[in-house]
C-alpha atoms as a PDB file:
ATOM      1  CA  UNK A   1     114.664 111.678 104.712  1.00  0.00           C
ATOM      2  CA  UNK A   2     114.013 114.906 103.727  1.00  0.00           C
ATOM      3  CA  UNK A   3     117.587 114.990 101.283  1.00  0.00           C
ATOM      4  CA  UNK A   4     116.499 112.244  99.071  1.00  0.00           C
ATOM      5  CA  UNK A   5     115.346 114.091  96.062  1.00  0.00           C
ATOM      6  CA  UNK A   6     117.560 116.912  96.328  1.00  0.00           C
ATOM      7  CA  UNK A   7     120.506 113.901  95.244  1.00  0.00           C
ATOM      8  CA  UNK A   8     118.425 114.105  91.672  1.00  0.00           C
ATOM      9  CA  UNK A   9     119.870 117.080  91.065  1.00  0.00           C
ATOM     10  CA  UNK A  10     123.823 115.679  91.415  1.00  0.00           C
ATOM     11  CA  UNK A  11     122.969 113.435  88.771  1.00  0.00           C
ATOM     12  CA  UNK A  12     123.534 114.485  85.311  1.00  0.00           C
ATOM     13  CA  UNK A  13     120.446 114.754  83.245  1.00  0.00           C
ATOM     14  CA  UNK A  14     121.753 111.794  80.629  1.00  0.00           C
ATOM     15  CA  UNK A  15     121.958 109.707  84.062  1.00  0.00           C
ATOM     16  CA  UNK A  16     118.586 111.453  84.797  1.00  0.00           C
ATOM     17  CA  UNK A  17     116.784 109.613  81.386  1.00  0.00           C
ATOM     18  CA  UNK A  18     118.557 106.667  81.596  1.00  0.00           C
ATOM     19  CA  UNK A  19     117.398 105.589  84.848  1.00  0.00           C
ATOM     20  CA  UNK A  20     114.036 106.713  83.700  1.00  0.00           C
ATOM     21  CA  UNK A  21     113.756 104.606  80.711  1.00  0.00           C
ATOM     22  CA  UNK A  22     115.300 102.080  82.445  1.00  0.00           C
ATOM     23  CA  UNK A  23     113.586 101.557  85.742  1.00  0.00           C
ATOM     24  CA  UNK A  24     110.370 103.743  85.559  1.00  0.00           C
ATOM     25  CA  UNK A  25     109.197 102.980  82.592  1.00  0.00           C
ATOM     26  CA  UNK A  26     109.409  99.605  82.509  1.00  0.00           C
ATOM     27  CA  UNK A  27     107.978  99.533  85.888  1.00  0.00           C
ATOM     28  CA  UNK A  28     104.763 101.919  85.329  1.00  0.00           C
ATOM     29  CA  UNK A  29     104.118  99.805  81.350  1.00  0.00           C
ATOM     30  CA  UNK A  30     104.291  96.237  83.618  1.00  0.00           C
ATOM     31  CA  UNK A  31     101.526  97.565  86.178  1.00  0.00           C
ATOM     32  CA  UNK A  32      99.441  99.330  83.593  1.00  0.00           C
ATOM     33  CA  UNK A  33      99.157  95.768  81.557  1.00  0.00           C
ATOM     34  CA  UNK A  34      98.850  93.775  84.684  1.00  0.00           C
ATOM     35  CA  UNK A  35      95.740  95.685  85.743  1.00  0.00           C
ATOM     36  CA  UNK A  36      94.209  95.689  82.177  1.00  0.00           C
ATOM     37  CA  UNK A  37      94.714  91.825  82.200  1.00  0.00           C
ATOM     38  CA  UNK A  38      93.126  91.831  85.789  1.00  0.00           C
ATOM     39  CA  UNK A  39      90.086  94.071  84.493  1.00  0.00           C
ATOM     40  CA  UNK A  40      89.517  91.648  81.661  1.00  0.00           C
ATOM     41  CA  UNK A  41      89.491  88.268  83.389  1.00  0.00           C
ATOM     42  CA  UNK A  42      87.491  89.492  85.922  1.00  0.00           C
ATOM     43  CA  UNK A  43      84.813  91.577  83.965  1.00  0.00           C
ATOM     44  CA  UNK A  44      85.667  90.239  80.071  1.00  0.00           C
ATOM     45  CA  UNK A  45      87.159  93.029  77.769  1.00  0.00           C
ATOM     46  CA  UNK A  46      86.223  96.610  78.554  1.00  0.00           C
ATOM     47  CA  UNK A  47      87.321 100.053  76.909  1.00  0.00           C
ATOM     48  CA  UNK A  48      88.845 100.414  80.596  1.00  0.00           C
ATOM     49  CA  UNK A  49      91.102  97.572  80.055  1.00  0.00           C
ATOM     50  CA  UNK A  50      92.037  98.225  76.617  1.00  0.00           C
ATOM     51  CA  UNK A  51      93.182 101.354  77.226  1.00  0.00           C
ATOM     52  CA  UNK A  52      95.210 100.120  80.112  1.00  0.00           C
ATOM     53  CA  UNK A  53      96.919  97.248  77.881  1.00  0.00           C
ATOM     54  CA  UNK A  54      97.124 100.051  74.743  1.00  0.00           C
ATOM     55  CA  UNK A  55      98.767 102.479  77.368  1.00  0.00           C
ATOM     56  CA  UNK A  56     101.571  99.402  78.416  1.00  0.00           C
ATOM     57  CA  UNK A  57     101.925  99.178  74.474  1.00  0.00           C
ATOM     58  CA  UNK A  58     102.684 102.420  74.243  1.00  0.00           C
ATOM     59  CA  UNK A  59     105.378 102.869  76.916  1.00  0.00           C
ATOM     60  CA  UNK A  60     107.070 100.196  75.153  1.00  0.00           C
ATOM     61  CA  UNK A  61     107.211 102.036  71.831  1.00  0.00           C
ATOM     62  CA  UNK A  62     108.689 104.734  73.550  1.00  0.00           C
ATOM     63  CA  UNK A  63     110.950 103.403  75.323  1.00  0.00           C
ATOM     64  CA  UNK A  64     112.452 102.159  72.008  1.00  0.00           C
ATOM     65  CA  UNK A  65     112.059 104.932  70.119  1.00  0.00           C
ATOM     66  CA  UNK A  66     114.388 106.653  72.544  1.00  0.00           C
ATOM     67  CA  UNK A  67     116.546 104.224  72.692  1.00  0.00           C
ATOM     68  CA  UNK A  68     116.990 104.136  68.955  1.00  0.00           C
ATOM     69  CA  UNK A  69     115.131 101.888  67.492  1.00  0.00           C
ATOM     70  CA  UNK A  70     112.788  98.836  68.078  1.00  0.00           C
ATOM     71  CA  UNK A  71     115.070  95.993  69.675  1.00  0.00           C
ATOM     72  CA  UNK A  72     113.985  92.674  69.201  1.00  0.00           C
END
């Protein structure tokens, strides 16, 4: 078990990003807004959970931006 990251460093760093943007990202942005919509129905809107839902936002805009534009 001890091998598993050492096979990041046979991929190539374009293979690297892509699965980044593609899995990772998408993955972290989905949790982030699912807590923030947790926080708000159970306590109403907070700063907490708008920050979580801005920080989902964000990851999104990034992800685009990398990928070369917004895709609709």
């Amino acid at each position: 078990m001890g091998r598993a990251p050492a096979m990041w460093l046979f991929f190539s760093r374009r293979l690297r990003m892509w699965l980044v943007l593609t899995v990772v990202v998408p993955l972290t942005t989905g949790l982030l807004r699912r807590v923030g919509r947790s926080l708000e129905r159970r306590r109403g809107p907070s700063s907490v959970s708008r920050t979580l839902l801005k920080a989902g936002d964000l990851g999104d805009r990034a992800r685009a931006t990398l990928r070369g534009g917004r895709r609709r």
